[in-house]
N, C-alpha and C. Protein backbone atom coordinates (compact mmCIF):
# COMPACT_ATOMS: atom_id res chain seq x y z
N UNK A 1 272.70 165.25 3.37
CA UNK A 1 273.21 166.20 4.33
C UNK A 1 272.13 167.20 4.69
N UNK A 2 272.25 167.97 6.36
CA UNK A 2 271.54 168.56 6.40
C UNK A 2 271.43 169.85 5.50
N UNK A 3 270.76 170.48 4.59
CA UNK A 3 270.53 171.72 4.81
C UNK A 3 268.83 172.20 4.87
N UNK A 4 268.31 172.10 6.16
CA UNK A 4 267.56 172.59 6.52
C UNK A 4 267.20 172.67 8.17
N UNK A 5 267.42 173.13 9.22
CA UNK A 5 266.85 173.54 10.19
C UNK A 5 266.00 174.51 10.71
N UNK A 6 265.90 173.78 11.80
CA UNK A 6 264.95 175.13 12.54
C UNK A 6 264.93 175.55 14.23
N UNK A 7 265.36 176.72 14.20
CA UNK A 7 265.73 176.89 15.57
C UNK A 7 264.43 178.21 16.09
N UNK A 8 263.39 177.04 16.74
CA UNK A 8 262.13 177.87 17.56
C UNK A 8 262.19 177.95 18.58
N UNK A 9 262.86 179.21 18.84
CA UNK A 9 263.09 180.05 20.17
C UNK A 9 263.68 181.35 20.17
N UNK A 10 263.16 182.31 21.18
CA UNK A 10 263.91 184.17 21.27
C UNK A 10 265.46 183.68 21.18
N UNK A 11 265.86 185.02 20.87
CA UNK A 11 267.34 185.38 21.30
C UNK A 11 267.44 184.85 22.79
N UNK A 12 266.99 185.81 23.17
CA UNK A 12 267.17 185.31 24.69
C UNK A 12 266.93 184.21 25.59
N UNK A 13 265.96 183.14 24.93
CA UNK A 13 266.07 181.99 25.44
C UNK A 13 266.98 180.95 24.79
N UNK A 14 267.71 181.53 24.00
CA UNK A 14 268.97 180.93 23.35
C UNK A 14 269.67 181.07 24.03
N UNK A 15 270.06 182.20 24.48
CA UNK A 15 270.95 182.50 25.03
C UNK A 15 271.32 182.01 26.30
N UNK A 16 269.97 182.15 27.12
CA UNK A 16 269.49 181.41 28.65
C UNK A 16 270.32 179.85 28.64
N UNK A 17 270.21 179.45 27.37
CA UNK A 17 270.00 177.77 27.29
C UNK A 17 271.78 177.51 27.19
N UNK A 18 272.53 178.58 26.55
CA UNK A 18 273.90 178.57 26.76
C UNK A 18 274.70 179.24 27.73
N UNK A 19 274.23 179.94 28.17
CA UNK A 19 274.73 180.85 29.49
C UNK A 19 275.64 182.16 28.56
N UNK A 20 275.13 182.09 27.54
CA UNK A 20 275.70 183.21 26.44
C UNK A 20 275.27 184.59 26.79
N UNK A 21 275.85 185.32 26.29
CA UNK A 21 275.24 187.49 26.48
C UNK A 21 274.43 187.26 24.88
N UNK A 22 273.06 187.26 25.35
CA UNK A 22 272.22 187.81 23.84
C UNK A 22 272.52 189.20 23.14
N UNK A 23 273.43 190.23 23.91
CA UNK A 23 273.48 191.07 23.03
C UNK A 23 272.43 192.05 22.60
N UNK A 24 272.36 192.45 21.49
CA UNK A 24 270.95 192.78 20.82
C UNK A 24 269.87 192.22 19.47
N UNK A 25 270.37 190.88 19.70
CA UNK A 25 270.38 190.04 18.79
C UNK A 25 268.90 189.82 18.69
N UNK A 26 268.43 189.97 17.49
CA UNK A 26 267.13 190.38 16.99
C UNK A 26 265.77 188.96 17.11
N UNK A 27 266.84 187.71 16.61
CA UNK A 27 266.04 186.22 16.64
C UNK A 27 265.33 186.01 17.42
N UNK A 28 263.92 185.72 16.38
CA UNK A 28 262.54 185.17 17.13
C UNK A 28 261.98 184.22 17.20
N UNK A 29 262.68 183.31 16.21
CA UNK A 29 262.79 182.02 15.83
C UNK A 29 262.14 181.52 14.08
N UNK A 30 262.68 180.38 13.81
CA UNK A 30 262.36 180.24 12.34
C UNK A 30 262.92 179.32 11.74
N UNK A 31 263.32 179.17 10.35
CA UNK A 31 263.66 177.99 9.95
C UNK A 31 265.41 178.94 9.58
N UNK A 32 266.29 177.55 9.45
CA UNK A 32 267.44 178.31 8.74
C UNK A 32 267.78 177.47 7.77
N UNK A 33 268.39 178.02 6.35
CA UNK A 33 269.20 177.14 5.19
C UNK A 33 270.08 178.07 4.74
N UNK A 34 270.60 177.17 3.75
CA UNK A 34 271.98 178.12 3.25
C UNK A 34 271.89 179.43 2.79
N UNK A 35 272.63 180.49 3.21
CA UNK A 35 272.47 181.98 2.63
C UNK A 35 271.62 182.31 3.49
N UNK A 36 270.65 181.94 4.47
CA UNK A 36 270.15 182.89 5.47
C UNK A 36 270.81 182.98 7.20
N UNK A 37 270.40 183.92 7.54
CA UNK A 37 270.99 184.47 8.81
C UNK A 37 270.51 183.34 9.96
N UNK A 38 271.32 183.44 10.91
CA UNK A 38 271.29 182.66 12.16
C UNK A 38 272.09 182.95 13.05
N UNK A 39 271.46 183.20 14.78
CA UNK A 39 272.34 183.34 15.87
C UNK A 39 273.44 181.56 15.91
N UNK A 40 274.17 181.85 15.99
CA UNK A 40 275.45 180.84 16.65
C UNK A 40 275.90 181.46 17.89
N UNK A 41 276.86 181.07 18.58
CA UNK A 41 277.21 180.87 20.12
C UNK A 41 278.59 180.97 19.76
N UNK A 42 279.23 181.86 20.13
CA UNK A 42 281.09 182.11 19.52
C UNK A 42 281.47 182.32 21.58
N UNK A 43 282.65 182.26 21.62
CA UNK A 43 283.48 182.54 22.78
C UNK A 43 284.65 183.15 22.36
N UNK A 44 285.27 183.61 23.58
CA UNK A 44 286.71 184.83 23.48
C UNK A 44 287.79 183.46 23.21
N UNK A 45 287.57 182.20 23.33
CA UNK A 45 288.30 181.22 22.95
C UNK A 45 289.32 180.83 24.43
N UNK A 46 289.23 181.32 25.17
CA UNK A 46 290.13 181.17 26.25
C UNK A 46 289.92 179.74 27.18
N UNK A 47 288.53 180.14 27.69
CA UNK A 47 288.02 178.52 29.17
C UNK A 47 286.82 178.65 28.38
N UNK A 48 286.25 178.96 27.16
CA UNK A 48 284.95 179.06 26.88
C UNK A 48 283.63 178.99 27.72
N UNK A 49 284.03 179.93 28.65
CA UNK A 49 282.89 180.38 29.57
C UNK A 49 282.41 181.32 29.37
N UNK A 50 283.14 182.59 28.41
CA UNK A 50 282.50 183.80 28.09
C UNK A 50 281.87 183.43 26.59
N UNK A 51 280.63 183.39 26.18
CA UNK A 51 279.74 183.01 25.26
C UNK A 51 279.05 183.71 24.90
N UNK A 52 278.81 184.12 23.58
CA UNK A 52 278.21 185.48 23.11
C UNK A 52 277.32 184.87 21.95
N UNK A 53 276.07 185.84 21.81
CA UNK A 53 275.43 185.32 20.42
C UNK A 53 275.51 186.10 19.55
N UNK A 54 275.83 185.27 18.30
CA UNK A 54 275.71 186.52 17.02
C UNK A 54 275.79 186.16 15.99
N UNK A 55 274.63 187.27 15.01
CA UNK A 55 274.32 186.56 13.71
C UNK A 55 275.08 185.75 12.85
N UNK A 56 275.11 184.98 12.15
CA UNK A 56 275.82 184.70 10.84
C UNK A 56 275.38 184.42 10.04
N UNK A 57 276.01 184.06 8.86
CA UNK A 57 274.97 183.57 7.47
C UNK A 57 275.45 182.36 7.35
N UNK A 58 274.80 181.32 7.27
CA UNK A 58 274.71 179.72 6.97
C UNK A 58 275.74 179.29 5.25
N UNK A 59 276.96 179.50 5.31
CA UNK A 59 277.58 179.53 4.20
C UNK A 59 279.09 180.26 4.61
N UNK A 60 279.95 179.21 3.87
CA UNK A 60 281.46 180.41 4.05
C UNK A 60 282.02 180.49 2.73
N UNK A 61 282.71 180.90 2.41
CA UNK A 61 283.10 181.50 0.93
C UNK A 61 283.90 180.14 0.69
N UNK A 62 283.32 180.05 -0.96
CA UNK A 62 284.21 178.65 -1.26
C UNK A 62 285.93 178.55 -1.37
N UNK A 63 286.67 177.33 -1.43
CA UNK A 63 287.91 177.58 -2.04
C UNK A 63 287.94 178.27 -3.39
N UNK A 64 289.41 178.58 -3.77
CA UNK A 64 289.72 179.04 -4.66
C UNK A 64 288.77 179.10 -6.32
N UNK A 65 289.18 177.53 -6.53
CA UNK A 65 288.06 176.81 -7.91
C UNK A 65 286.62 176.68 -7.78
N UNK A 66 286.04 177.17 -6.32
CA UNK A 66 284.92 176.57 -5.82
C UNK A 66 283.86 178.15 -6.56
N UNK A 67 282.43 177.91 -6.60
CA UNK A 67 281.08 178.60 -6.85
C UNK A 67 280.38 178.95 -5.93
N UNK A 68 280.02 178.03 -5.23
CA UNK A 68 279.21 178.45 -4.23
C UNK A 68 279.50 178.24 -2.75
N UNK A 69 278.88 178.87 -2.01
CA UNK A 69 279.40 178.51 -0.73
C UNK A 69 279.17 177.38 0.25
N UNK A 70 280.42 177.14 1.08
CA UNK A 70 280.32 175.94 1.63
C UNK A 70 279.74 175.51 2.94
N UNK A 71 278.17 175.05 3.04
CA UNK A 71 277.39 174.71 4.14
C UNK A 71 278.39 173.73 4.83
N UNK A 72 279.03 172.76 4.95
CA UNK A 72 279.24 171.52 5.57
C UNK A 72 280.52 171.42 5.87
N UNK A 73 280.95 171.25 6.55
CA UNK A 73 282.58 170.37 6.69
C UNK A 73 282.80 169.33 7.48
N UNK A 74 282.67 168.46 6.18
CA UNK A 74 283.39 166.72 6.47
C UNK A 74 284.33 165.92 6.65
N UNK A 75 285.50 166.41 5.82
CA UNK A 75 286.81 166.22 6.09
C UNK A 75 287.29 167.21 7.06
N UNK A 76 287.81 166.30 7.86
CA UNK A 76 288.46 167.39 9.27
C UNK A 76 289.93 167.87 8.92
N UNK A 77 290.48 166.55 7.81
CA UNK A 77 292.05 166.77 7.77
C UNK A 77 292.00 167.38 6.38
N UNK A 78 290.85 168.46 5.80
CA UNK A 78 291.50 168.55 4.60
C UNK A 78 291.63 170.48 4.80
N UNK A 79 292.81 170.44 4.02
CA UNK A 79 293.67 172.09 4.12
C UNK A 79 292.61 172.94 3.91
N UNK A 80 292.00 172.79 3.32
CA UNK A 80 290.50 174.00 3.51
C UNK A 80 290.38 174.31 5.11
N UNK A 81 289.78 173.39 5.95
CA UNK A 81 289.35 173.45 7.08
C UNK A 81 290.44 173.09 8.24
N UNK A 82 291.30 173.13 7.85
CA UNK A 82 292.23 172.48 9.11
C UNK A 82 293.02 174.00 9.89
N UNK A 83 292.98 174.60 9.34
CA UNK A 83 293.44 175.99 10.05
C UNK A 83 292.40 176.54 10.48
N UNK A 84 291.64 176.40 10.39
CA UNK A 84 290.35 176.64 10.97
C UNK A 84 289.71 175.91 12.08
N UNK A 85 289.96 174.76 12.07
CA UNK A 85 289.66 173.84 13.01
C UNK A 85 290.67 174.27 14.42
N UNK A 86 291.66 174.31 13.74
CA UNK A 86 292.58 174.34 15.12
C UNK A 86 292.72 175.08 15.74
N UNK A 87 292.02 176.56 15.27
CA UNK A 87 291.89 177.71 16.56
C UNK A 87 290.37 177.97 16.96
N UNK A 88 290.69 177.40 18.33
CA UNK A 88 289.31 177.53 19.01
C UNK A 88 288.73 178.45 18.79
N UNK A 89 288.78 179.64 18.57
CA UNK A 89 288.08 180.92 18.36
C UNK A 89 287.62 181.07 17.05
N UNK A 90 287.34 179.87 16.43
CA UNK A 90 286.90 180.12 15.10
C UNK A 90 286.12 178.68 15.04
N UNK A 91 285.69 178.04 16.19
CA UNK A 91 284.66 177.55 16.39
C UNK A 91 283.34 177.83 17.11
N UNK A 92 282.25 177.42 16.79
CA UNK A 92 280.94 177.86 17.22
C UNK A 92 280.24 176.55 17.75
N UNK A 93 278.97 176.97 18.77
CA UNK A 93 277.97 176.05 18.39
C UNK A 93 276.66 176.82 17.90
N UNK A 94 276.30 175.63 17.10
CA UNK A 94 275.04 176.36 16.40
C UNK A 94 273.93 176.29 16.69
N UNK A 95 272.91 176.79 17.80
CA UNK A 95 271.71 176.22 18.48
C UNK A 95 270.73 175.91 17.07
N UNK A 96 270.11 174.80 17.73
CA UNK A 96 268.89 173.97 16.84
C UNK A 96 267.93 173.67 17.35
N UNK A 97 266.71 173.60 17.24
CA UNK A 97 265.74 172.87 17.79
C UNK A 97 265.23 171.18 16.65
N UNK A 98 265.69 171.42 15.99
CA UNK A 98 265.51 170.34 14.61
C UNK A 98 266.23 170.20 13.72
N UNK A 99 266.60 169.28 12.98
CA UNK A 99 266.95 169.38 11.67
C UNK A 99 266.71 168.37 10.91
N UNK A 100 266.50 168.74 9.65
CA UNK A 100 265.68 167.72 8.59
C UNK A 100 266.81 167.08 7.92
N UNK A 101 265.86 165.76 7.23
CA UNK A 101 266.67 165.30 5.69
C UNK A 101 265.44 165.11 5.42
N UNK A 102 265.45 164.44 3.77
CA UNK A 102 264.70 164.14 2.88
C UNK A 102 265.11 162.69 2.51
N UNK A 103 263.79 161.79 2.37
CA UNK A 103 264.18 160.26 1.63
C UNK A 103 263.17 159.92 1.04
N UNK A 104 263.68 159.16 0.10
CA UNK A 104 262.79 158.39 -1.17
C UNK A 104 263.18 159.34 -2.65
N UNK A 105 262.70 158.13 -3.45
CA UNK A 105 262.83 158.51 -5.03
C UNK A 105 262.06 160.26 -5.32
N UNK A 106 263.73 160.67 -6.16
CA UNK A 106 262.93 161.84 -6.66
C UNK A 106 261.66 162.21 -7.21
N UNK A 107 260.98 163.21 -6.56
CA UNK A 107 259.23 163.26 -7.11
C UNK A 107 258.91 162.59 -5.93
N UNK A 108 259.29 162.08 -5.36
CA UNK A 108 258.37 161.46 -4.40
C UNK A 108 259.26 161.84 -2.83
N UNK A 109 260.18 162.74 -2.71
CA UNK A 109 260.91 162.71 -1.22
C UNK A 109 260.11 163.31 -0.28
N UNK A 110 260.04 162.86 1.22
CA UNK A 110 258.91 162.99 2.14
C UNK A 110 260.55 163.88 2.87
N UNK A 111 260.02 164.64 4.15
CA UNK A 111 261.23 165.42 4.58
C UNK A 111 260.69 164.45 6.13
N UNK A 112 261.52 164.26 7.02
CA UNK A 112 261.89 163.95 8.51
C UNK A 112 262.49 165.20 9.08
N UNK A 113 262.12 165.69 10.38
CA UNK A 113 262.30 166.34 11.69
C UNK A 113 263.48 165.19 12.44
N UNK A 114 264.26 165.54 12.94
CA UNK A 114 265.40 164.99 14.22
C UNK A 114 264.64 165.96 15.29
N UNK A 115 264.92 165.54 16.39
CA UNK A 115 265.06 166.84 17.37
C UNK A 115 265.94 165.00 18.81
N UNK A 116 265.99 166.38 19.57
CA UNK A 116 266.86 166.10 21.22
C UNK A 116 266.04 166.05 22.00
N UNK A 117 264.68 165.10 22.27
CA UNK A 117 264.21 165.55 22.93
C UNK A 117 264.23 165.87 24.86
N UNK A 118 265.95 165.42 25.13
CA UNK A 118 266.18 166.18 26.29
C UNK A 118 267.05 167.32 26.25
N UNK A 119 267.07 167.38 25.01
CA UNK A 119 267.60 169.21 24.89
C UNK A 119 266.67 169.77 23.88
N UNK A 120 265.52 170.82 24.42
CA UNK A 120 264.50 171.37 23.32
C UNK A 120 265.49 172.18 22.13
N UNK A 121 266.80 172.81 23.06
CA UNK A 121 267.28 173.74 21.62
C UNK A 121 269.00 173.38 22.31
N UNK A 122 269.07 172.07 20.88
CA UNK A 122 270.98 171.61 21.10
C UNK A 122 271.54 172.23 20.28
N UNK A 123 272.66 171.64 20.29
CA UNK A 123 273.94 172.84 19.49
C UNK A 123 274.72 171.28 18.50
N UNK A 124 274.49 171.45 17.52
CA UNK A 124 275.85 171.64 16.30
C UNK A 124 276.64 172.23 16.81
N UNK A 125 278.01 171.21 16.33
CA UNK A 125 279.27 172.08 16.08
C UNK A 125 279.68 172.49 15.03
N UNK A 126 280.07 173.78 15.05
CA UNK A 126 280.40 174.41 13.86
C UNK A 126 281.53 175.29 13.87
N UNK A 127 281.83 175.91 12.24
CA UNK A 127 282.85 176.62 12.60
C UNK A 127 282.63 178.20 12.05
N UNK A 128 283.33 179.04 12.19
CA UNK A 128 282.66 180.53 11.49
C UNK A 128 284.21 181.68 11.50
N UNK A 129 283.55 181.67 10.47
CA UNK A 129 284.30 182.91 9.68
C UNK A 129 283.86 184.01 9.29
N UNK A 130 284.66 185.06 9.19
CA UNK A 130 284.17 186.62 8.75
C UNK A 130 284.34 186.68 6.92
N UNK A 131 283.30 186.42 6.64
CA UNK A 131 283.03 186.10 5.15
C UNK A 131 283.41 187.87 4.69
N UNK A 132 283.62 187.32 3.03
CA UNK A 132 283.67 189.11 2.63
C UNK A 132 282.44 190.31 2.79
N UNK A 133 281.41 189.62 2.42
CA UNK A 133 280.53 190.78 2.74
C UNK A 133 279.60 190.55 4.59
N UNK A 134 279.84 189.41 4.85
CA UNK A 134 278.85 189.09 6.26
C UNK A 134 279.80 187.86 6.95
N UNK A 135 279.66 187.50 8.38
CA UNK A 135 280.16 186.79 9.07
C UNK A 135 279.43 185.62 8.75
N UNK A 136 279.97 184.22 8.70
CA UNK A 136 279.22 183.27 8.08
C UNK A 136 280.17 182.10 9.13
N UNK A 137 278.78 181.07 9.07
CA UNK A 137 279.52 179.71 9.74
C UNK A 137 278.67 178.56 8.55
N UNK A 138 279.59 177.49 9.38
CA UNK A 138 279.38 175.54 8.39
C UNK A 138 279.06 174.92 9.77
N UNK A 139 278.61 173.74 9.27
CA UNK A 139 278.22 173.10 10.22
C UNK A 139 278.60 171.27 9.68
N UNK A 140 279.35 171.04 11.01
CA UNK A 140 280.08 169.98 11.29
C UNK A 140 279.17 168.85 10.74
N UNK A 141 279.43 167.73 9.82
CA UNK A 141 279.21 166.37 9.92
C UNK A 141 279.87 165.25 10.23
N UNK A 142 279.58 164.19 10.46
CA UNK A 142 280.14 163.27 10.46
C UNK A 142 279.50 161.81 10.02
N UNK A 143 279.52 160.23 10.35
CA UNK A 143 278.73 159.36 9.67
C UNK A 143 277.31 159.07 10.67
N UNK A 144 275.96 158.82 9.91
CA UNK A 144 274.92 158.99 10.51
C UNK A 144 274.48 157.46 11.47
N UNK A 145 274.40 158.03 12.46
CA UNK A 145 273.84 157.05 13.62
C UNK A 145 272.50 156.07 13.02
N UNK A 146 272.06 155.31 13.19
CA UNK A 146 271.16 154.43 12.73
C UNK A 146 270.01 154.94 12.36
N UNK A 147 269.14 155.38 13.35
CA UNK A 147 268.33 155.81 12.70
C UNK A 147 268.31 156.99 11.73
N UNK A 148 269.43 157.97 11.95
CA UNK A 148 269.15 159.26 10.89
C UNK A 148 269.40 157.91 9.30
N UNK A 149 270.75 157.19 9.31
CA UNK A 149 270.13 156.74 8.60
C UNK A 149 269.64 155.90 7.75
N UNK A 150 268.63 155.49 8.03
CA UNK A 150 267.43 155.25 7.74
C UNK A 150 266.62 156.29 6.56
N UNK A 151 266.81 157.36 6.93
CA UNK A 151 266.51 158.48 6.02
C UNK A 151 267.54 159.31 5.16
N UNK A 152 268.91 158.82 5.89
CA UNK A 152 269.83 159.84 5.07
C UNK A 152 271.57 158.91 5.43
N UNK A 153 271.56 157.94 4.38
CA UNK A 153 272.61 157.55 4.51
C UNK A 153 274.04 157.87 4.65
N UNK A 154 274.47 158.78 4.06
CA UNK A 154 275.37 159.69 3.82
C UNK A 154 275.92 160.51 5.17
N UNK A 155 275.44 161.20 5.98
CA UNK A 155 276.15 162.10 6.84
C UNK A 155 274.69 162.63 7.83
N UNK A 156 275.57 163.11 9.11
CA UNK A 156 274.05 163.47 9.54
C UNK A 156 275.26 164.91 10.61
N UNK A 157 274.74 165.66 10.99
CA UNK A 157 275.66 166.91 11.73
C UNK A 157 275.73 166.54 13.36
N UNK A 158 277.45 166.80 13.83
CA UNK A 158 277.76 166.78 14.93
C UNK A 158 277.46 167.57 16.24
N UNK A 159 276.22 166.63 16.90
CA UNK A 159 275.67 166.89 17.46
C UNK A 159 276.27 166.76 18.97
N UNK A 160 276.18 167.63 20.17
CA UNK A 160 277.18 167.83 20.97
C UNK A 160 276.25 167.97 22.35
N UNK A 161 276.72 167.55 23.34
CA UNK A 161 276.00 167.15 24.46
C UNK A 161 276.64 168.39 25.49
N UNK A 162 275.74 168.56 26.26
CA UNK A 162 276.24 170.04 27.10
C UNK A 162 277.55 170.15 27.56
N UNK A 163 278.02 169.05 28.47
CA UNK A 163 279.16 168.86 28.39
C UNK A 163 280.46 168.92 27.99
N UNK A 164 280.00 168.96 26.67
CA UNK A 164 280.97 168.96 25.89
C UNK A 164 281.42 170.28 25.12
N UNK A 165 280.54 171.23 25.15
CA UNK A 165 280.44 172.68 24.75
C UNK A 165 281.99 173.50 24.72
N UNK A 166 282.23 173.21 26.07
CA UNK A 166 283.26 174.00 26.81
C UNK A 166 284.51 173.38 25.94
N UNK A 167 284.52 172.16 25.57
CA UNK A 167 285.59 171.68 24.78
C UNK A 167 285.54 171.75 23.70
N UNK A 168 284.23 172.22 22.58
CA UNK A 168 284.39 172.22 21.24
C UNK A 168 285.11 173.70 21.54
N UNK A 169 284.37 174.70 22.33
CA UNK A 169 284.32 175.64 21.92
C UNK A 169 286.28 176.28 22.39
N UNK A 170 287.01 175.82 23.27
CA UNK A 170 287.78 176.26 23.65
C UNK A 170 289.03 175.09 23.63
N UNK A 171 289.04 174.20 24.08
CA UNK A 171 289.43 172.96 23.74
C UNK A 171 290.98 172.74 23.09
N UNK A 172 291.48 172.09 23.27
CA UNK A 172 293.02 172.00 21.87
C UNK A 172 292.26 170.75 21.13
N UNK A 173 292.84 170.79 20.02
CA UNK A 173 291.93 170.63 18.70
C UNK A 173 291.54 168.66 19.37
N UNK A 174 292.84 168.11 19.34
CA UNK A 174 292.76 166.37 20.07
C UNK A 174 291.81 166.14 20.49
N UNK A 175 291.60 167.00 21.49
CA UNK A 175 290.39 167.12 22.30
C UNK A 175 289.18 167.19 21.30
N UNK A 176 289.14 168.30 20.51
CA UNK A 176 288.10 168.77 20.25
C UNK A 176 287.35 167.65 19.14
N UNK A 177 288.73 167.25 18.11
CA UNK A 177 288.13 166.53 17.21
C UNK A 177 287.83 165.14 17.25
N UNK A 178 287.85 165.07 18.81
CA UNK A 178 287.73 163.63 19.25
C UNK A 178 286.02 163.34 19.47
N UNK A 179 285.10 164.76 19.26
CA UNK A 179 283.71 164.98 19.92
C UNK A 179 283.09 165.04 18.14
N UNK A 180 283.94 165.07 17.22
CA UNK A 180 283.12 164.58 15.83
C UNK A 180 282.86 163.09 15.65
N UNK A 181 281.79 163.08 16.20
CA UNK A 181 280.94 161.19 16.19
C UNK A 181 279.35 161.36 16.51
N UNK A 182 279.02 160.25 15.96
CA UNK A 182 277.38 160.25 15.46
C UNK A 182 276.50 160.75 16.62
N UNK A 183 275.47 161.00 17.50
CA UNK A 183 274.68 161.34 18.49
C UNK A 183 274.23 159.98 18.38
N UNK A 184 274.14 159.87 20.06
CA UNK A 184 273.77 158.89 20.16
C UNK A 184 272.20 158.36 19.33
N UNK A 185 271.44 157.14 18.81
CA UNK A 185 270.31 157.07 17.92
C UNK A 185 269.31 157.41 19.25
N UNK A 186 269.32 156.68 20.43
CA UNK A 186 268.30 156.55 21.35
C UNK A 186 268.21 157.19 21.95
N UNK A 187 268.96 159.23 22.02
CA UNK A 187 268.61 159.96 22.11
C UNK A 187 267.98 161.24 21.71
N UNK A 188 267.68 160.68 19.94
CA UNK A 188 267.04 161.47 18.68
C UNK A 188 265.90 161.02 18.48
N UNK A 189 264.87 161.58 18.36
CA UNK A 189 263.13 161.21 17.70
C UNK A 189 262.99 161.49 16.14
N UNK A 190 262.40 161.07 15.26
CA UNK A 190 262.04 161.71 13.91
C UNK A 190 260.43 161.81 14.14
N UNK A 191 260.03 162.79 12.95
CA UNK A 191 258.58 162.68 13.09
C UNK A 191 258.73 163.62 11.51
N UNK A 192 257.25 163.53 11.03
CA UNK A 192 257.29 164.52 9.75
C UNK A 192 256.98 165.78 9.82
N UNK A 193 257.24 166.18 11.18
CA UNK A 193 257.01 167.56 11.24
C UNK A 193 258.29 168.45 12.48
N UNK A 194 258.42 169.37 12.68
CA UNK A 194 259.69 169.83 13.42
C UNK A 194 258.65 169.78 14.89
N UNK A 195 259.36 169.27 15.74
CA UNK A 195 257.85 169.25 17.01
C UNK A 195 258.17 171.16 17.33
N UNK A 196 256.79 171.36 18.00
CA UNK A 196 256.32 172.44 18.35
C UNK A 196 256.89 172.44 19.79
């Protein structure tokens, strides 16, 4: 699973790229993983045309029995995430310019770059919550398209085509959870580095 990206670009050309209000949102670009900060893309939830950026922290507070916090959500139908899922206003997208996995035998794992290369900075879907001490979002997976993997058998994150924005983000859920499926392979590149 992913946890490592990198989203290289201003606030404001984030923002440009979603038709979002940057706000005063500080991002200059960088890498993101769990427990650190990141602009996401939230809406008033209505026609998701009003789009705003704003920080969050890469993590939401675990369930009950749970330790640490939870980067990912895989199961769509499980009671953790399903009240959450179903009100649009507590979905995000998460701009990216990359995101990694790692493959091969421990001691020896080499890391891979994804990127879009007809979208320089795409969006994950995700979801976000007002954590106890900071606002925090997860980020959507689902099963990995061929080539991710190749490098990462297991899961690769729901990756969302412009189009489709307006429906993660506002959407009734049918709709929405009908857009958790692999990216297409022959529109993803790998390389061993995040392209510049």
């Amino acid at each position: 699973m992913t946890h490592l990206y990198r989203l290289d670009a201003p606030a404001a050309a984030i923002a440009a790229a979603f038709g979002a209000g940057a706000g005063g949102d500080p991002w200059r670009g960088d890498y993101v993983a769990p427990g650190r900060p990141a602009p996401v893309i939230v809406s008033d939830g209505r026609d998701g045309a009003r789009r705003y950026l704003r920080p969050k922290l890469w993590g939401v507070p675990p369930p009950p029995r749970g330790e640490r916090p939870v980067t990912h959500v895989r199961n769509l139908a499980s009671p953790f995430w399903i009240g959450t899922l179903r009100h649009a206003e507590l979905r995000c997208l998460i701009p990216a310019t990359a995101f990694a996995e790692w493959s091969g035998p421990e001691g020896a794992r080499r890391q891979h770059w994804f990127s879009v290369p007809s979208q320089p900075i795409f969006a994950m879907a995700g979801i976000h919550r007002q954590g106890e001490d900071w606002p925090c979002f997860a980020v959507l997976t689902t099963d990995p398209n061929r080539l991710v993997a190749r490098y990462q058998p297991h899961a690769m994150p729901v990756i969302l085509h412009p189009d489709q924005y307006a429906t993660w983000l506002s959407g009734d859920w049918r709709d929405a959870v009908a857009l958790a499926v692999p990216f297409p392979a022959q529109l993803i590149t790998v390389g061993d580095a995040p392209p510049v």
